[in-house]
Protein backbone atom coordinates (compact mmCIF):
# COMPACT_ATOMS: atom_id res chain seq x y z
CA UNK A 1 95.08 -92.41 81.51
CA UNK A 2 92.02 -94.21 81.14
CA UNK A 3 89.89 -94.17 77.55
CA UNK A 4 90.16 -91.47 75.17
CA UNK A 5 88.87 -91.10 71.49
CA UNK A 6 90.78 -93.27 69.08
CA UNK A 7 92.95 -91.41 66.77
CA UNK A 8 92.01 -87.93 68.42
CA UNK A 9 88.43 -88.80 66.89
CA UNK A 10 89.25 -88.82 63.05
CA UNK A 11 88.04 -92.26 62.55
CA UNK A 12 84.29 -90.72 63.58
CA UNK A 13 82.29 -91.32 60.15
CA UNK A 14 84.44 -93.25 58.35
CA UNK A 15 83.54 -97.02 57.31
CA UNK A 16 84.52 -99.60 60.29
CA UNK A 17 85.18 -103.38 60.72
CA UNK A 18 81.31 -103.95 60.25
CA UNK A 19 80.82 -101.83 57.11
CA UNK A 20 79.10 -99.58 59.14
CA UNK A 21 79.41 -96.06 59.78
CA UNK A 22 81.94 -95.22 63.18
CA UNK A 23 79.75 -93.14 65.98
CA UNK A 24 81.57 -93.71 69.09
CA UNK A 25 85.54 -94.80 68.83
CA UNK A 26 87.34 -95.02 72.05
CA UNK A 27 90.71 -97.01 73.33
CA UNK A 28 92.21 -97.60 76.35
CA UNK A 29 95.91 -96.47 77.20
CA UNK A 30 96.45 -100.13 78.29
CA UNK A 31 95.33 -101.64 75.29
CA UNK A 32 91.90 -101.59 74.35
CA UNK A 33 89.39 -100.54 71.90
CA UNK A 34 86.08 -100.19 71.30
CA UNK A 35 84.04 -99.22 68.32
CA UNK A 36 79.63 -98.52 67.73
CA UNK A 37 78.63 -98.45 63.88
CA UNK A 38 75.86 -97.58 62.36
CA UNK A 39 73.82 -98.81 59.49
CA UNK A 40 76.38 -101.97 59.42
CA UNK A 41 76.10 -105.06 57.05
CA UNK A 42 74.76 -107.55 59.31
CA UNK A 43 72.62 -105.52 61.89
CA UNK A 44 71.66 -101.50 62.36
CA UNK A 45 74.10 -101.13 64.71
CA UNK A 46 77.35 -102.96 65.87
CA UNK A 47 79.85 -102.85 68.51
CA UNK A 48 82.89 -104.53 67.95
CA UNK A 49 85.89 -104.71 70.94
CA UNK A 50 88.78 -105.69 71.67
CA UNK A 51 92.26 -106.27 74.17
CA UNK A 52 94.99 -105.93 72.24
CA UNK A 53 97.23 -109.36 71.84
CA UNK A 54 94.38 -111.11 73.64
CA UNK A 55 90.69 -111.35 71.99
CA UNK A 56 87.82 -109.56 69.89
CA UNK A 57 84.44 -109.56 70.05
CA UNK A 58 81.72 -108.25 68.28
CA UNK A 59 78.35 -107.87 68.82
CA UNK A 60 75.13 -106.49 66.89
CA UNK A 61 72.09 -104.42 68.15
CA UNK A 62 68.53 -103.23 66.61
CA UNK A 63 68.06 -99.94 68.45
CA UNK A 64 70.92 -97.30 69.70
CA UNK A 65 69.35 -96.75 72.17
CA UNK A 66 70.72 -100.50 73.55
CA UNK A 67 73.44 -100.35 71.48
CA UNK A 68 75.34 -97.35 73.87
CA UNK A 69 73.96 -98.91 76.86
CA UNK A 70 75.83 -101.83 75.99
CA UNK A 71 79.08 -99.84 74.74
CA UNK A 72 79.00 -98.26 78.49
CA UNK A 73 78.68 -102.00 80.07
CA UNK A 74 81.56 -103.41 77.46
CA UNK A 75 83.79 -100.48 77.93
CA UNK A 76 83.71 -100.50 82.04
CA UNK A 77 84.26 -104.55 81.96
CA UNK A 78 87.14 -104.12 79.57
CA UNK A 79 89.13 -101.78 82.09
CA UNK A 80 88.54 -104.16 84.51
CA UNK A 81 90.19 -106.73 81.97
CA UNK A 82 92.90 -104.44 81.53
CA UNK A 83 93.52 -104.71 84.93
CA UNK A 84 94.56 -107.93 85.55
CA UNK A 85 96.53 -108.33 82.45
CA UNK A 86 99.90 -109.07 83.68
CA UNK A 87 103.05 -107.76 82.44
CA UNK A 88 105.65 -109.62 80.45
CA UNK A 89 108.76 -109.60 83.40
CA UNK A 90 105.76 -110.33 86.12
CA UNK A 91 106.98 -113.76 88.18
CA UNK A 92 103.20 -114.85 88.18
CA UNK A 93 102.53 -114.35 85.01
CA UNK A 94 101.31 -117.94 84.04
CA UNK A 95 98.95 -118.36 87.19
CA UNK A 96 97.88 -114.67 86.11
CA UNK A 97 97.32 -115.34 82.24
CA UNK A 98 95.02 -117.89 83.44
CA UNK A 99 92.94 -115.69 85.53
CA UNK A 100 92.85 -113.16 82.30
CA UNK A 101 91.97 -115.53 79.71
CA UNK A 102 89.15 -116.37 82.38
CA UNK A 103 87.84 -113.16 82.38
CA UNK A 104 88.01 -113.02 79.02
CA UNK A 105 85.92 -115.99 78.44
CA UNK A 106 83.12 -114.29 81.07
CA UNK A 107 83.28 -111.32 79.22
CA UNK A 108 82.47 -113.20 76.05
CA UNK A 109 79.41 -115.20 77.97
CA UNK A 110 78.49 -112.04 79.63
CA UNK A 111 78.07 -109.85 76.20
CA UNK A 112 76.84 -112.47 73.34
């Protein structure tokens, strides 16, 4: 299914994780989300991620303008997280945990 607003978009305006107001809400059907504020505590804007079970990450921007450029960049390199994430019955699932929590790691490097 792919990303699709977060709670059929009813979270748009209200405060978020950042004290901030919510602009752009979206998750992933395989267990994702990621959220843009506005007019946050700690910067004008914020985006703050995350894989479900496995890690969040937030970052902070002066401009919008970079702010959705970067939620566009986060959101495609989460799917590709998603990806790889193996299931709980898989037989590899320890060799494939470790590539995951690799990616993760990148991801974090990648978007400081």
């Amino acid at each position: 299914m792919g990303w699709y607003a977060f709670d059929r978009g009813k979270s748009i305006g209200q405060q978020g994780s950042e004290d901030g107001i919510i602009v752009r809400d979206e998750e992933h059907s395989d267990g994702a989300r990621i959220t843009l504020e506005r007019d946050g505590q700690a910067a004008p804007f914020a985006i703050t991620c995350g894989i479900y079970g496995w890690m969040v990450h937030t970052r902070f921007f002066d401009t919008e303008f970079e702010a959705q450029a970067e939620f566009e960049s986060m959101r495609a390199e989460l799917a590709r997280i998603l990806a790889t994430l193996p299931l709980a019955a898989d037989p590899d699932i320890d060799a494939k945990e470790r590539v995951a929590s690799q990616l993760i790691s990148e991801f974090a490097e990648r978007f400081p």
